[in-house]
Structures are given as structure tokens and as C-alpha cells.
PDB file of N, CA and C in Angstrom:
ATOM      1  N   UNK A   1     -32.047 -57.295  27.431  1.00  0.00           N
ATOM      2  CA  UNK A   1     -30.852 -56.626  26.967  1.00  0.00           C
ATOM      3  C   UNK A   1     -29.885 -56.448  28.128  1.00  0.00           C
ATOM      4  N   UNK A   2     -28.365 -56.133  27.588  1.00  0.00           N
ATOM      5  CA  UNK A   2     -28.014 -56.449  28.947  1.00  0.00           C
ATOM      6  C   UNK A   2     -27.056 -54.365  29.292  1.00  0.00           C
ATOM      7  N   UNK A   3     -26.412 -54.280  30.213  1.00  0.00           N
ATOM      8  CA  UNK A   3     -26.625 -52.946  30.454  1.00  0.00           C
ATOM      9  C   UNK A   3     -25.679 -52.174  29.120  1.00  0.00           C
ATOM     10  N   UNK A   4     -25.071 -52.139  28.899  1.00  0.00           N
ATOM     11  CA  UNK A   4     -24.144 -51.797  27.879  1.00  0.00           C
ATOM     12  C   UNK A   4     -25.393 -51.751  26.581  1.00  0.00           C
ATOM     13  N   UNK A   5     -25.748 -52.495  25.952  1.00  0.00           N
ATOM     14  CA  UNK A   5     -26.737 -52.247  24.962  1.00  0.00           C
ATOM     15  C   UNK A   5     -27.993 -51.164  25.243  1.00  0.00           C
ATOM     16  N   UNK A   6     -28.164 -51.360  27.172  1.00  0.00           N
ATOM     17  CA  UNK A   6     -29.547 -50.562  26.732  1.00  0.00           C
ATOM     18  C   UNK A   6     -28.493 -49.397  26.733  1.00  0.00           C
ATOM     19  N   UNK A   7     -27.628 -48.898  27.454  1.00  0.00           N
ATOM     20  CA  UNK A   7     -26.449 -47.373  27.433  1.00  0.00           C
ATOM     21  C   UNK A   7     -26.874 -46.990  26.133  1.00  0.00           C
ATOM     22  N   UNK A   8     -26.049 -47.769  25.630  1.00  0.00           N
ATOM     23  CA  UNK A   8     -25.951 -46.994  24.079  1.00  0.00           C
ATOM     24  C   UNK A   8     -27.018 -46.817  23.473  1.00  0.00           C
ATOM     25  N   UNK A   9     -28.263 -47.788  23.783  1.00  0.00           N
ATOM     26  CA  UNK A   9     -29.135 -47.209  22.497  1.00  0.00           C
ATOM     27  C   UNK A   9     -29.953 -45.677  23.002  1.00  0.00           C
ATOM     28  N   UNK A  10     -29.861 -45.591  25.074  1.00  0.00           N
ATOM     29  CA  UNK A  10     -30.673 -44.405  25.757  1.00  0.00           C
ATOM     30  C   UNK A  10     -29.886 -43.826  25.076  1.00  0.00           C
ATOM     31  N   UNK A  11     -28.552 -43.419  24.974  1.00  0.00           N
ATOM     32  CA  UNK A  11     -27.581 -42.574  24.548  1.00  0.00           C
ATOM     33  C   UNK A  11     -28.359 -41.856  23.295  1.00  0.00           C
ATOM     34  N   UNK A  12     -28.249 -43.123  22.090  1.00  0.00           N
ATOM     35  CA  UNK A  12     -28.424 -42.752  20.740  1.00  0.00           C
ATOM     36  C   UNK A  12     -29.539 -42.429  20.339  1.00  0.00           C
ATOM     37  N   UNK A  13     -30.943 -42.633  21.103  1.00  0.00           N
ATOM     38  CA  UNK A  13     -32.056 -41.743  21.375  1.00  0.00           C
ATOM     39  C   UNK A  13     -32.200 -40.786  21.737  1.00  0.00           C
ATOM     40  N   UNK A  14     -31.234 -40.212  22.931  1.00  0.00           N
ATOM     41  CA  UNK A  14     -31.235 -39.452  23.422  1.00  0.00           C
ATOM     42  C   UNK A  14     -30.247 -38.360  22.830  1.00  0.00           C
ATOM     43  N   UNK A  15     -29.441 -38.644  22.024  1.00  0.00           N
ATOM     44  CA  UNK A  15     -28.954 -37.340  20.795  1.00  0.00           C
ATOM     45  C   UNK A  15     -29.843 -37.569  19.774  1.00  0.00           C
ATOM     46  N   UNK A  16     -30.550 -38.298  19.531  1.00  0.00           N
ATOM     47  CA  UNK A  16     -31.281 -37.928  18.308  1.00  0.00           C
ATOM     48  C   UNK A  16     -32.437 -36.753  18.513  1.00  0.00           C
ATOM     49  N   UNK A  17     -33.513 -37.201  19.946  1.00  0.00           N
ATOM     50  CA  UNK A  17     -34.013 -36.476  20.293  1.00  0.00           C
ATOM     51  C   UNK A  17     -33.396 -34.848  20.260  1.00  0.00           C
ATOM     52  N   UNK A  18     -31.945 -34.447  20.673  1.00  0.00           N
ATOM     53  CA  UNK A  18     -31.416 -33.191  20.411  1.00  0.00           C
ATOM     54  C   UNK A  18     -31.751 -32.893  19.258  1.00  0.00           C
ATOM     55  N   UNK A  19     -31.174 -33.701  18.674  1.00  0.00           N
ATOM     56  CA  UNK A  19     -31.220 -33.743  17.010  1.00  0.00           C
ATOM     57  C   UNK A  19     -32.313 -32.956  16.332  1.00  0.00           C
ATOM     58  N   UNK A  20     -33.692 -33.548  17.255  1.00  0.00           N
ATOM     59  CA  UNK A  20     -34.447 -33.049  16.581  1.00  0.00           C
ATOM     60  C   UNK A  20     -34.910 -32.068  16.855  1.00  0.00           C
ATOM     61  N   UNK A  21     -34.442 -31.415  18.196  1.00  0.00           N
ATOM     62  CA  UNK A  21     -35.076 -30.178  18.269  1.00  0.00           C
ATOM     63  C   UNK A  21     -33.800 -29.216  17.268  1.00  0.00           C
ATOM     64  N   UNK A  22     -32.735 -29.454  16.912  1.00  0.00           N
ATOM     65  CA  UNK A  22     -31.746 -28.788  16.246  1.00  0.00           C
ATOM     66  C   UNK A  22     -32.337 -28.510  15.337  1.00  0.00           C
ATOM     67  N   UNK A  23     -32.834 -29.256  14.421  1.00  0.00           N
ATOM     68  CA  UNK A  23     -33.732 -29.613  13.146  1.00  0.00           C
ATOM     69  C   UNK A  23     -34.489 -28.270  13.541  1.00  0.00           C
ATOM     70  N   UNK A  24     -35.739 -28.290  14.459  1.00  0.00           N
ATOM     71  CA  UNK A  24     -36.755 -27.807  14.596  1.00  0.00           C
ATOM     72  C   UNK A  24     -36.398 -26.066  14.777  1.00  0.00           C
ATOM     73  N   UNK A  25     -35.241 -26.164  14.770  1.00  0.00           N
ATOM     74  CA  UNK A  25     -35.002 -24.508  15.029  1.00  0.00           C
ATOM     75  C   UNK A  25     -34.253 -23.905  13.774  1.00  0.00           C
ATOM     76  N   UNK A  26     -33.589 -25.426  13.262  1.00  0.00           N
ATOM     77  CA  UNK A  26     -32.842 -24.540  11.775  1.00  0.00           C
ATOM     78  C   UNK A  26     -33.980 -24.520  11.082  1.00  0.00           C
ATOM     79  N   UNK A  27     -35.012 -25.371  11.161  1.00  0.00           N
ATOM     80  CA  UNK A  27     -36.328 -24.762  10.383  1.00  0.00           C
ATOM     81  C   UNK A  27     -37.454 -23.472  10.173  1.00  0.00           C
ATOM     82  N   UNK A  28     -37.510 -23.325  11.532  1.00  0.00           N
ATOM     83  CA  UNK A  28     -37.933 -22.100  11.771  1.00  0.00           C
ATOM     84  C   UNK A  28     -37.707 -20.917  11.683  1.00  0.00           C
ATOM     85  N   UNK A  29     -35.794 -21.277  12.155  1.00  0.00           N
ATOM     86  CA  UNK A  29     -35.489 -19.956  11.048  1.00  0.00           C
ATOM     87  C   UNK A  29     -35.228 -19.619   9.833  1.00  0.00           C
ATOM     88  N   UNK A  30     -35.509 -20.810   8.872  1.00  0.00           N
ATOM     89  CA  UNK A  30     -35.904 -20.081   7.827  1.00  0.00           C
ATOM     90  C   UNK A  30     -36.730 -19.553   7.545  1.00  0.00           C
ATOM     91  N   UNK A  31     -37.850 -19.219   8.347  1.00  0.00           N
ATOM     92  CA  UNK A  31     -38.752 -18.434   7.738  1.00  0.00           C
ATOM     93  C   UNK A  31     -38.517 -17.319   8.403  1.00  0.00           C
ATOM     94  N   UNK A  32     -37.700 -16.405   9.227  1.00  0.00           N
ATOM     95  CA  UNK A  32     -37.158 -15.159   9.279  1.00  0.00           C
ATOM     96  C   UNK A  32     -35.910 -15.079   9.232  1.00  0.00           C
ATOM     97  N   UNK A  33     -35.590 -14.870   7.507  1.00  0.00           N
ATOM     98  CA  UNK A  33     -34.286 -14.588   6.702  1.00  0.00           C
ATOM     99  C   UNK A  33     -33.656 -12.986   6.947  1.00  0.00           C
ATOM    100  N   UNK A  34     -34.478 -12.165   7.850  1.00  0.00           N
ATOM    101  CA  UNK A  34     -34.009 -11.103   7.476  1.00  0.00           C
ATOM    102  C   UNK A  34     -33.735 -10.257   9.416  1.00  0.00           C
ATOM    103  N   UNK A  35     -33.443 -11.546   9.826  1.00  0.00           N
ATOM    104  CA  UNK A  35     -33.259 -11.054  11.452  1.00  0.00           C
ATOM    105  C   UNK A  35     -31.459 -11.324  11.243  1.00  0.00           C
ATOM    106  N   UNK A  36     -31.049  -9.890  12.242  1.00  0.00           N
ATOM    107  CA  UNK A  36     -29.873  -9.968  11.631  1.00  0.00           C
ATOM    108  C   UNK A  36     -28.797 -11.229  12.923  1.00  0.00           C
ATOM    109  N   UNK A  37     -29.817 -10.856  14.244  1.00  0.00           N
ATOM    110  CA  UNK A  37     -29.213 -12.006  14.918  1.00  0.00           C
ATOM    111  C   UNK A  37     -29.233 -13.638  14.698  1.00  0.00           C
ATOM    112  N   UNK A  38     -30.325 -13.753  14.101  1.00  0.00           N
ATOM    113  CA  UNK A  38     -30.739 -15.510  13.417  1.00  0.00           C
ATOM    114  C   UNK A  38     -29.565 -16.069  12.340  1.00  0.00           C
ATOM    115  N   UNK A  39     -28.814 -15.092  11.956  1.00  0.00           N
ATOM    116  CA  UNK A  39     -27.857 -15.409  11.048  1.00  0.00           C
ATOM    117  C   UNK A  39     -26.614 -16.365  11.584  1.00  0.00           C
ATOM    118  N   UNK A  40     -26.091 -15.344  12.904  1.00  0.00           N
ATOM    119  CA  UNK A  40     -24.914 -16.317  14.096  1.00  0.00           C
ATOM    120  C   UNK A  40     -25.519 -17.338  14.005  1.00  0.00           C
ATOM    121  N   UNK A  41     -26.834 -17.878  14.327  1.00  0.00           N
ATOM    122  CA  UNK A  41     -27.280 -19.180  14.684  1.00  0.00           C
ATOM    123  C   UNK A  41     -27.687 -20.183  13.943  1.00  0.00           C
ATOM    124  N   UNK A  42     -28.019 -19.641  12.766  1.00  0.00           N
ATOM    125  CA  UNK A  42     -28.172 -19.954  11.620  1.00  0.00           C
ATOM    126  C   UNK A  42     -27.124 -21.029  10.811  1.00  0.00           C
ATOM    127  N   UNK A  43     -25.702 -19.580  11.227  1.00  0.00           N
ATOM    128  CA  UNK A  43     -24.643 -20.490  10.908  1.00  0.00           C
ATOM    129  C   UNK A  43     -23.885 -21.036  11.593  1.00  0.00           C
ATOM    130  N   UNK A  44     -24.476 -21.582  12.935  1.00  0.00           N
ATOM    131  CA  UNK A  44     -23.840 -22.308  13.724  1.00  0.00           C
ATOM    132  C   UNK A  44     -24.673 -23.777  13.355  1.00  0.00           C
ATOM    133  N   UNK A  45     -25.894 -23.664  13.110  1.00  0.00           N
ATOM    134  CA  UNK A  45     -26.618 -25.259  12.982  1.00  0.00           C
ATOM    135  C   UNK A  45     -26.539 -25.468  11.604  1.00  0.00           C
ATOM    136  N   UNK A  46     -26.582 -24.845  10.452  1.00  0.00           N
ATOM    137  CA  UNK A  46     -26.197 -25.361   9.057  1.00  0.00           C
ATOM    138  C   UNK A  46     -25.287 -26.536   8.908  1.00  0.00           C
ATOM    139  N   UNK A  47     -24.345 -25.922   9.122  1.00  0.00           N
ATOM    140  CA  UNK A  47     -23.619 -27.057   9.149  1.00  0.00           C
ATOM    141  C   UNK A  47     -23.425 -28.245   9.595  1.00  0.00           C
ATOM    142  N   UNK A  48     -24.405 -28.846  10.844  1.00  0.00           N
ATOM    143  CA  UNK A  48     -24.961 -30.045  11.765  1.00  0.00           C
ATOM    144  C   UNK A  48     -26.183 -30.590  11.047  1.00  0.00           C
ATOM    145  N   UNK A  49     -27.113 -29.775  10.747  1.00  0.00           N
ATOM    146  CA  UNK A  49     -28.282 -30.060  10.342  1.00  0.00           C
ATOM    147  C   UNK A  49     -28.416 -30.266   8.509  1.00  0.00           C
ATOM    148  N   UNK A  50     -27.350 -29.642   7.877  1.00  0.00           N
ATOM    149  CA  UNK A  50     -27.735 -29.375   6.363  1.00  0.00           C
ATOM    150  C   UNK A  50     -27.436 -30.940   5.898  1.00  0.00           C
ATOM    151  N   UNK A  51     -26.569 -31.724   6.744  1.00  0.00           N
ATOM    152  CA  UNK A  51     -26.068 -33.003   5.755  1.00  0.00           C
ATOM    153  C   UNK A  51     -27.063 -33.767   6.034  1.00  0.00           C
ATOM    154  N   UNK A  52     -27.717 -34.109   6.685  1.00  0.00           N
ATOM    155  CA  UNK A  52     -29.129 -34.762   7.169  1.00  0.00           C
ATOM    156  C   UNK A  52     -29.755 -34.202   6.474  1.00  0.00           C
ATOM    157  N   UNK A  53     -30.177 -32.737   6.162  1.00  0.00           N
ATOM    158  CA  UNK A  53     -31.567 -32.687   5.495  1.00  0.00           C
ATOM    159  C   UNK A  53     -31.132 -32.812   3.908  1.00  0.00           C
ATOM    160  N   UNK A  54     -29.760 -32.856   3.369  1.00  0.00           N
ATOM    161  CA  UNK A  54     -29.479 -32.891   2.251  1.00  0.00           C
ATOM    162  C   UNK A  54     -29.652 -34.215   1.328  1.00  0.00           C
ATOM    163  N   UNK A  55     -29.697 -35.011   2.468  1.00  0.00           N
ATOM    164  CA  UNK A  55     -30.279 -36.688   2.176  1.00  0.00           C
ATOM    165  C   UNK A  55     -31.498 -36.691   1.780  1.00  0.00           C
ATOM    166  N   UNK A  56     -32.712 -35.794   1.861  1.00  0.00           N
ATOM    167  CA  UNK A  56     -33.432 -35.933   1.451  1.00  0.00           C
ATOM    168  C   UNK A  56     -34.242 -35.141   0.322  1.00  0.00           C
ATOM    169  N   UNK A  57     -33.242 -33.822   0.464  1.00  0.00           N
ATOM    170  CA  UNK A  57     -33.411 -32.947  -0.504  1.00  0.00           C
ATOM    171  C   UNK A  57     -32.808 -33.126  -2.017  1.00  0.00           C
ATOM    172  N   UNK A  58     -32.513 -34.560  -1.667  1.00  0.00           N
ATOM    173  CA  UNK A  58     -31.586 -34.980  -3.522  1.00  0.00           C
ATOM    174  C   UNK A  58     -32.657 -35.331  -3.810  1.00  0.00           C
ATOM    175  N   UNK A  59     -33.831 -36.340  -2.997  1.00  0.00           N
ATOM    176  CA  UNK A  59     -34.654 -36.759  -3.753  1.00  0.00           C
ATOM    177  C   UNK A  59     -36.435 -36.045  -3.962  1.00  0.00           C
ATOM    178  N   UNK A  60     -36.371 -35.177  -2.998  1.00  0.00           N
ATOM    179  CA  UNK A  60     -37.818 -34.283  -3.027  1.00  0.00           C
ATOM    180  C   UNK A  60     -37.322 -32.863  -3.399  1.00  0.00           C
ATOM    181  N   UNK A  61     -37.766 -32.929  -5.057  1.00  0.00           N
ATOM    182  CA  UNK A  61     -37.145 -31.641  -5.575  1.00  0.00           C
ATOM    183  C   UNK A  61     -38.216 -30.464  -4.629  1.00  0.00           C
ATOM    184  N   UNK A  62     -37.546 -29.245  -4.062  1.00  0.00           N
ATOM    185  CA  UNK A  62     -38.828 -27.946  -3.997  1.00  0.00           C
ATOM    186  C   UNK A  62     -39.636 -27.763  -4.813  1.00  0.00           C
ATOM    187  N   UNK A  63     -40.648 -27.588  -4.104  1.00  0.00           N
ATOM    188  CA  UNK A  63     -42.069 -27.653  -5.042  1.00  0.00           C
ATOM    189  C   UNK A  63     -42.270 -25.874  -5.091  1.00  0.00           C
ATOM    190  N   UNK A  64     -42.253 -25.462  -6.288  1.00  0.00           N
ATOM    191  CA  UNK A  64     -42.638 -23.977  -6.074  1.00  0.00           C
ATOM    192  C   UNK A  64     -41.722 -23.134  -4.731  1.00  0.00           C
ATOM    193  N   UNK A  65     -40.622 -23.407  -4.896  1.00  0.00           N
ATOM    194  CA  UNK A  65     -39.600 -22.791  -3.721  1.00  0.00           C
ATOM    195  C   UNK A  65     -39.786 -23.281  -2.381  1.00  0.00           C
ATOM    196  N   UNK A  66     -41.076 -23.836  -2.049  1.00  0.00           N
ATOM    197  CA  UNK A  66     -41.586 -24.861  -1.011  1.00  0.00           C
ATOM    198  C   UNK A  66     -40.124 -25.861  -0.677  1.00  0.00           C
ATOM    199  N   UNK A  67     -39.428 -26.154   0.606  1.00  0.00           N
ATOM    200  CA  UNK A  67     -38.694 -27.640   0.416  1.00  0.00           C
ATOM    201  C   UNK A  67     -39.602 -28.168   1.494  1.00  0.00           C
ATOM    202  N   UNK A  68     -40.239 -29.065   1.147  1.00  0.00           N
ATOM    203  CA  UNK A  68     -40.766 -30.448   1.513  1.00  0.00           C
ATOM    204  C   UNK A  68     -40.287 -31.350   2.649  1.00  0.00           C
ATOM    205  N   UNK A  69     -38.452 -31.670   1.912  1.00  0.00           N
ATOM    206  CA  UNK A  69     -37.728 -32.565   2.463  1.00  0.00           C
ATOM    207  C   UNK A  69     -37.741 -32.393   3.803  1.00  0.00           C
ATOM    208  N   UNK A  70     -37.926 -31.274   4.952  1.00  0.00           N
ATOM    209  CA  UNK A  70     -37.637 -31.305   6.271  1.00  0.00           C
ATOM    210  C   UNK A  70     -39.005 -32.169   6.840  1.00  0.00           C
ATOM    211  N   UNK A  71     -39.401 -32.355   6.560  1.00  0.00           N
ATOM    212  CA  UNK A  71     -41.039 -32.954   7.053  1.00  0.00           C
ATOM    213  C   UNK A  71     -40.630 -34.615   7.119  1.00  0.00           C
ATOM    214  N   UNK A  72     -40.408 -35.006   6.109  1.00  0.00           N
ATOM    215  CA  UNK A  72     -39.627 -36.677   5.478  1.00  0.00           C
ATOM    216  C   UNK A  72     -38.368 -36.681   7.028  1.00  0.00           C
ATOM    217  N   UNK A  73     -37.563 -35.893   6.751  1.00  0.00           N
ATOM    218  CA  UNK A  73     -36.568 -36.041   7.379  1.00  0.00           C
ATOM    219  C   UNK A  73     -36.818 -36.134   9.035  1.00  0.00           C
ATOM    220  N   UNK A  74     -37.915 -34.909   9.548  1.00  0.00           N
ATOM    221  CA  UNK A  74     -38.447 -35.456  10.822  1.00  0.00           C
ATOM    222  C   UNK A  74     -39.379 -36.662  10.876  1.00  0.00           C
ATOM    223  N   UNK A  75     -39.945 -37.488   9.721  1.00  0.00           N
ATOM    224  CA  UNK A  75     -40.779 -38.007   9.962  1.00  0.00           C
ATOM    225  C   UNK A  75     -39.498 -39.990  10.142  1.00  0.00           C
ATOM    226  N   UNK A  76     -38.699 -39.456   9.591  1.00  0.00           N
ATOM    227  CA  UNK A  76     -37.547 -40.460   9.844  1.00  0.00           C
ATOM    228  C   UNK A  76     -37.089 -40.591  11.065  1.00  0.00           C
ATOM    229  N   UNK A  77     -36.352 -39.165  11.175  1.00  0.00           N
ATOM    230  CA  UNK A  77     -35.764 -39.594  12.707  1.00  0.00           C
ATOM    231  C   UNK A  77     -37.103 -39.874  13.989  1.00  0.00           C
ATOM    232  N   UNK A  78     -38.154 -39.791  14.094  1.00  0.00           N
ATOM    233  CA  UNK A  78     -39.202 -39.844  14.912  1.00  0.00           C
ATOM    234  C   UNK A  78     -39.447 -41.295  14.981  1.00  0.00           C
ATOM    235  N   UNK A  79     -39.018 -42.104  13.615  1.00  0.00           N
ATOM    236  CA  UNK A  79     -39.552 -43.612  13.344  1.00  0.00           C
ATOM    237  C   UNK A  79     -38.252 -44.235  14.349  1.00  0.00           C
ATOM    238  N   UNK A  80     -37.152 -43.940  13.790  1.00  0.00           N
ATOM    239  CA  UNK A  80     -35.873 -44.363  14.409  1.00  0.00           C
ATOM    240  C   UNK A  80     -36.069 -44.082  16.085  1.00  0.00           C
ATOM    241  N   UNK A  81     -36.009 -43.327  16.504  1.00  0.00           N
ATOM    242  CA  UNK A  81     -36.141 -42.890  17.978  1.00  0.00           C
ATOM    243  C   UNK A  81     -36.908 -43.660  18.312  1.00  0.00           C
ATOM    244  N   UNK A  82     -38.395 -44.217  17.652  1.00  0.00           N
ATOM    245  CA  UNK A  82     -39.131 -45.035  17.942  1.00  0.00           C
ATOM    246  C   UNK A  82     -38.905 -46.483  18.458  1.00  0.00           C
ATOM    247  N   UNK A  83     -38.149 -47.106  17.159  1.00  0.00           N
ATOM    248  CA  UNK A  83     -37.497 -48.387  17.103  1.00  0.00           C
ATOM    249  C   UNK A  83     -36.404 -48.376  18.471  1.00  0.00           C
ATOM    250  N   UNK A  84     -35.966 -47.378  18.388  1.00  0.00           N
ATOM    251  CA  UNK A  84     -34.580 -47.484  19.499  1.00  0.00           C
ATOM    252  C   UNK A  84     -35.175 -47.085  20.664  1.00  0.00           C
ATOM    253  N   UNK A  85     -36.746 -47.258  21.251  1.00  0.00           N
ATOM    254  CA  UNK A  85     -36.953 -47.395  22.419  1.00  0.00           C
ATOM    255  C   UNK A  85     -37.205 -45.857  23.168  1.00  0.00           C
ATOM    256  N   UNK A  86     -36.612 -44.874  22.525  1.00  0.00           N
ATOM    257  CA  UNK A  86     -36.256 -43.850  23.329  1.00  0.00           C
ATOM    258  C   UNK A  86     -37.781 -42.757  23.511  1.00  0.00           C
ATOM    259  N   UNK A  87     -39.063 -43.020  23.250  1.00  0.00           N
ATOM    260  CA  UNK A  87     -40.332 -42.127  23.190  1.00  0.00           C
ATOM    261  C   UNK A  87     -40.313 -41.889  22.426  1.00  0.00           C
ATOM    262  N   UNK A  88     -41.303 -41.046  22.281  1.00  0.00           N
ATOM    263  CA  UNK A  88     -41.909 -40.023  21.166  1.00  0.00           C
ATOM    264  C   UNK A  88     -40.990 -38.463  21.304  1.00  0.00           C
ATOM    265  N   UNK A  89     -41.305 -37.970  20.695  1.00  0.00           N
ATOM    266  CA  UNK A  89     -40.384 -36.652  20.639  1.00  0.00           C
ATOM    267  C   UNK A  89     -41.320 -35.323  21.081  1.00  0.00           C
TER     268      UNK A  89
END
């Protein structure tokens, strides 16, 4: 590859990797809905993170209020990061 290709793809691994720790924290806080500081932050990554996980939440309805879809959705970007060279996460 020549330098310009590998740039961009370290690049585009290397925000995805963000990516996924972004993921990994709008997840977590959903499970403490009732911290009143998690809310600022909450609604600072919604909006980065919800259109990505919304891709997958059209097609894995919640199971029993369970959503599923974030699991699929890391198990995507982990494959991609893969292909594009950039490690494991």
C-alpha cells in the first residue's frame, strides 16, 4: 500500500476505535437512568452514538424491554476495524 492509503485507513480505525469506546459508555449509562450528572453526558453522546445504534435497532425488535441491538452493533464495528487493519479493540 502506498502512504496515503495506509493514512487514511490508520485514521479510519483509529476513530472507529473512539467510536467504540463512545458506544461503550452510552451503554453503560443506560443502566444508571437516575444519576442526575449522567444525563449532561448522556446528552452529549446520544446524538453521535443513537444513529449507529438505530441501524440496528429497526431490525432487532427489544426483547422484553431488553435492546439487543448494541451487542450486533459492537460486534460490527470490531469486524470492520478488523478488515481495516487497525487491531482488536
Amino acid at each position: 500500500m502506498n502512504t496515503a492509503t495506509e493514512l487514511v485507513t490508520s485514521t479510519l480505525a483509529n476513530f472507529l476505535n473512539i467510536y467504540f469506546y463512545l458506544l461503550i459508555v452510552r451503554i453503560l449509562l443506560t443502566w444508571f437512568p437516575t444519576v442526575e450528572w449522567m444525563n449532561q453526558v448522556q446528552s452529549f453522546l446520544s446524538p453521535i452514538t443513537d444513529p449507529y445504534l438505530n441501524i440496528f435497532r429497526s431490525f432487532i425488535p427489544p426483547l422484553g424491554g431488553m435492546d439487543l441491538s448494541p451487542i450486533l452493533a459492537i460486534l460490527v464495528l470490531q469486524v470492520v476495524v478488523g478488515l481495516l487493519g487497525g487491531g482488536s479493540i
